[in-house]
Protein backbone atom coordinates (compact mmCIF):
# COMPACT_ATOMS: atom_id res chain seq x y z
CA UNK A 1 0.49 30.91 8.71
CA UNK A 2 3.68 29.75 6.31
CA UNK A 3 2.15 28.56 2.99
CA UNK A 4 -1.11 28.55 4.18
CA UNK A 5 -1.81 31.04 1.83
CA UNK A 6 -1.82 28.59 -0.78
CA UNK A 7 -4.60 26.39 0.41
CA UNK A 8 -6.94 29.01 1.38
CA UNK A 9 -7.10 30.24 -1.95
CA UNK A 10 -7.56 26.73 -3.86
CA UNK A 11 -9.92 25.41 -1.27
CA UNK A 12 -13.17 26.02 -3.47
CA UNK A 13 -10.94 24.06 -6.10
CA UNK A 14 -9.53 20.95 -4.27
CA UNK A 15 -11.44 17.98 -4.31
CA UNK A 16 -12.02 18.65 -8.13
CA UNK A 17 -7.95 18.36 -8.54
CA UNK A 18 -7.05 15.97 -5.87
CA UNK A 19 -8.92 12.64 -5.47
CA UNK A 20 -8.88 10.32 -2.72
CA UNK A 21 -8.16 6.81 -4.40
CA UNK A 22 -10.28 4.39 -2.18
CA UNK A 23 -10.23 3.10 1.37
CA UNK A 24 -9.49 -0.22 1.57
CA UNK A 25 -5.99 0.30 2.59
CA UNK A 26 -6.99 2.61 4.91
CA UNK A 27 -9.54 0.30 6.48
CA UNK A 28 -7.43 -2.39 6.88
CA UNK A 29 -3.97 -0.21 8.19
CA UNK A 30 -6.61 1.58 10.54
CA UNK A 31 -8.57 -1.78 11.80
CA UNK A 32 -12.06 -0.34 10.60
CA UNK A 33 -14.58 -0.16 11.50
CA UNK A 34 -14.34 1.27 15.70
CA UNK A 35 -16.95 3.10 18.00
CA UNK A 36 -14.17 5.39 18.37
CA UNK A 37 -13.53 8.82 16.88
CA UNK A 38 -11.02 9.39 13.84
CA UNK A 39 -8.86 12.75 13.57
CA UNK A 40 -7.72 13.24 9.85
CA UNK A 41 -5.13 15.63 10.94
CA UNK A 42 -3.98 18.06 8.12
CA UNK A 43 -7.09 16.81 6.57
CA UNK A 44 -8.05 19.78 4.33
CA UNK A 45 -11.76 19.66 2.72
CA UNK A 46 -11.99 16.34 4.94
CA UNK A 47 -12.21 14.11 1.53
CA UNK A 48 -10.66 11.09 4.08
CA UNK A 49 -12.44 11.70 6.94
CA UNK A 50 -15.55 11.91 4.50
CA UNK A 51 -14.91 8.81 3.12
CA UNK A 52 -14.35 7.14 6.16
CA UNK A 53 -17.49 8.30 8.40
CA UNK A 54 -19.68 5.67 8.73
CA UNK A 55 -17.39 3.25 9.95
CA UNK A 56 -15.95 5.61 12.74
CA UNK A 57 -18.35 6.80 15.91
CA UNK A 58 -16.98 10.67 14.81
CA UNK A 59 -15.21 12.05 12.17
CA UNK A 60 -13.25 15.28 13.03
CA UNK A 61 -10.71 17.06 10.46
CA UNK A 62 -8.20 19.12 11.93
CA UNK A 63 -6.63 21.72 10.17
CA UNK A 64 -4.57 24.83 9.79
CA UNK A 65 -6.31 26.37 7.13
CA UNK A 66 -10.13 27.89 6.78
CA UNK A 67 -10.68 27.83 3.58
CA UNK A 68 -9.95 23.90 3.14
CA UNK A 69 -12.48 23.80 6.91
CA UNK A 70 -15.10 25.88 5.45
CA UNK A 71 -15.24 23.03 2.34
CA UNK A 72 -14.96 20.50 5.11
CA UNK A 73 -18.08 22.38 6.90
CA UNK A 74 -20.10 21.42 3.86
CA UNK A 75 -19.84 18.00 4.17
CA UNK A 76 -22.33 15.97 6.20
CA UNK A 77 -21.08 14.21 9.44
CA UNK A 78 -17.63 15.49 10.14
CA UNK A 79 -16.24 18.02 12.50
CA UNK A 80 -13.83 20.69 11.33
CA UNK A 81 -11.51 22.07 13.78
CA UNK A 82 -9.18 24.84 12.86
CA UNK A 83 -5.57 23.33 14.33
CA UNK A 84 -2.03 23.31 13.98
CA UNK A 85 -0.97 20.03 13.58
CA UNK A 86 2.00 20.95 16.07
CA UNK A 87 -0.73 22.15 19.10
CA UNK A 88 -3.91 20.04 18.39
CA UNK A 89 -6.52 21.20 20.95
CA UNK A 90 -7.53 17.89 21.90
CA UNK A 91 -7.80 16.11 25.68
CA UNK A 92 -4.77 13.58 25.68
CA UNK A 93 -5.87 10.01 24.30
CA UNK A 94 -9.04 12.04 22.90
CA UNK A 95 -8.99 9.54 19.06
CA UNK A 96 -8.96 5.93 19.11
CA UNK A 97 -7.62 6.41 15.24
CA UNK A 98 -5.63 9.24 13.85
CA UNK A 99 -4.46 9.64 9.80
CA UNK A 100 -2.69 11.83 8.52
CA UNK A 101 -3.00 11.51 4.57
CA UNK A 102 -0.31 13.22 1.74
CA UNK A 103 -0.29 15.99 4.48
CA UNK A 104 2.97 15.31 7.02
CA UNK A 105 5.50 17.40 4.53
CA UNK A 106 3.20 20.39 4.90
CA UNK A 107 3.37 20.64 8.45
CA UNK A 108 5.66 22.72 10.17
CA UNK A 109 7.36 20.64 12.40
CA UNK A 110 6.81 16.78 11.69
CA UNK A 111 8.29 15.35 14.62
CA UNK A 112 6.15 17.83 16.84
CA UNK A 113 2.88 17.16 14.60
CA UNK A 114 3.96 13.17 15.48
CA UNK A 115 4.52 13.68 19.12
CA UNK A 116 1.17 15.36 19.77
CA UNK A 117 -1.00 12.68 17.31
CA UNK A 118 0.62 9.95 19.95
CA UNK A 119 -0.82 11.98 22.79
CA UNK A 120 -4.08 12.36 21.84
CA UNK A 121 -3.86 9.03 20.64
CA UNK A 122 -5.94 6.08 22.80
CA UNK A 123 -3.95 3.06 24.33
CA UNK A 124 -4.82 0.75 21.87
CA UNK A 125 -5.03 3.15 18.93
CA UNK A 126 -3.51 3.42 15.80
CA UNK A 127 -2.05 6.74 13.47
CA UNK A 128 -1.50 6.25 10.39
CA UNK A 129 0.54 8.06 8.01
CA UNK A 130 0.71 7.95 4.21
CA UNK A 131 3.08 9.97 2.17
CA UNK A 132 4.68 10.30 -1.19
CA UNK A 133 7.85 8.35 -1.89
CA UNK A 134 10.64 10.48 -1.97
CA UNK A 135 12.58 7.97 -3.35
CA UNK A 136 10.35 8.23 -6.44
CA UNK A 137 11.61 10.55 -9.10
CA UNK A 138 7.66 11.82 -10.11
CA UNK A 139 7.76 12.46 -5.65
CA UNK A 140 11.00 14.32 -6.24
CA UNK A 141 9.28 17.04 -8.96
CA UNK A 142 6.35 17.96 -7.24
CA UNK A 143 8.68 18.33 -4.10
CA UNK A 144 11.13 20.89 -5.70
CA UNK A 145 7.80 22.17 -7.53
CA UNK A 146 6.16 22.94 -4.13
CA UNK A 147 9.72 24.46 -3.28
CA UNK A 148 9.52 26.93 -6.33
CA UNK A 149 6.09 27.94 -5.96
CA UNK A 150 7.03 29.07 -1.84
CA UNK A 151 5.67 26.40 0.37
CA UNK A 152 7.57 25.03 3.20
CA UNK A 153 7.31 21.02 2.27
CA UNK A 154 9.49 18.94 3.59
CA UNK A 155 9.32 15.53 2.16
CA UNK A 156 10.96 13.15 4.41
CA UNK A 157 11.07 9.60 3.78
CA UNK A 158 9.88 6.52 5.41
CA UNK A 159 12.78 5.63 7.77
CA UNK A 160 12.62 9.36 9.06
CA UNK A 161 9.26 8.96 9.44
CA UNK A 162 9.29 6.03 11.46
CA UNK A 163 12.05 6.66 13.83
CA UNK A 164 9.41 9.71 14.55
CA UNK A 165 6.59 7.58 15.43
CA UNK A 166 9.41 5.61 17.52
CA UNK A 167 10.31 8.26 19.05
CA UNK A 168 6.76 9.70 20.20
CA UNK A 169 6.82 5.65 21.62
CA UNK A 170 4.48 4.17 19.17
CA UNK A 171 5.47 0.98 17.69
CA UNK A 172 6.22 1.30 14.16
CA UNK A 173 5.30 -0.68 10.99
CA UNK A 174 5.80 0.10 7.40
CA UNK A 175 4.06 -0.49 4.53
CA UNK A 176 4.93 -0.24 0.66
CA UNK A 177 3.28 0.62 -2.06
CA UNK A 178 5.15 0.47 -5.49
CA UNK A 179 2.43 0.98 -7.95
CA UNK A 180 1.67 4.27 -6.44
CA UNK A 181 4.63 6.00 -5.38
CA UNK A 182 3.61 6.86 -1.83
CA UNK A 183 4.92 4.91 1.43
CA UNK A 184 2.15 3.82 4.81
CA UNK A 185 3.30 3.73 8.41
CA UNK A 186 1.47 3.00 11.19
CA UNK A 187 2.40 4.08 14.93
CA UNK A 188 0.51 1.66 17.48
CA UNK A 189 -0.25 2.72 21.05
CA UNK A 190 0.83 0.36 23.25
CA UNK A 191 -2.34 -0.42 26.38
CA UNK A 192 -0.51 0.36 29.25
């Protein structure tokens, strides 16, 4: 399971050391609130998905590790599903929203992990993706940190990301955020 490893053991730990900041951005990049289901993919203990519930028909948080799932499991109103990003066991346009959150430089293949989101993405849907800056020098330490301490991460920055949601045929639109030092794109699924 690659670095895996590392989440399963601070699972119990997670949401006391990493916060989600808010959702306003999220709300307004995702067009909240919808009937339709959200997938936080690579969403850990579900602290997005959790946040984002009630203004979302279902919540599910796909993941490759138990140990964030089973803190996911905990929380009411969300689904965890134990998933590679790169093989998501969904039906094709299954989510009418999809985010992936500080979470795309973990997974093992991006542009796969991109290319399946868009298919089990609704005409008409939306994924969006926010990441650290790699541009950022603070980004660039806790990259070569997660390098040192043996997980795969591979930060990639926001014009790679977005010719990958071009390339999965999602239109593409970017989104800065300076006083923060992460970047937001958003893939849009054309209705056919």
């Amino acid at each position: 399971m690659g670095s895996n490893w590392l989440f399963e053991w601070i699972a119990p730990f997670y949401n006391l050391a990493v916060r989600f900041l808010g959702t306003r951005q999220l709300q307004i990049y995702l067009d909240l609130p919808t009937q339709g289901r959200l997938l936080d993919l690579g969403g850990g203990t579900g602290r997005v998905a959790f946040a984002l519930r009630e203004m979302v028909g279902l919540a599910i948080v796909a993941d490759a590790a138990w140990g964030m799932l089973r803190v996911a499991r905990r929380r009411p109103n969300l689904l965890p599903v134990q998933a590679l990003a790169e093989r998501l066991p969904f039906a094709d346009a299954t989510f009418a929203r999809i985010v992936i959150v500080d979470a795309l430089h973990h997974f093992v293949d991006a542009r796969a992990a991109i290319q399946e989101a868009a298919r089990v993405l609704q005409p008409g849907g939306r994924l969006v993706i926010e990441e650290p800056d790699i541009h950022r020098w603070p980004v660039k330490g806790i990259a070569w940190l997660e390098q040192l301490i043996g997980l795969r991460s591979r930060f990639l920055n926001a014009q790679q990301i977005r010719e990958l949601i071009e390339e999965a045929s999602l239109r593409a639109q970017e989104y800065r955020d300076l006083s923060r030092f992460r970047v937001w794109l958003m893939g849009h699924k054309a209705i056919s």
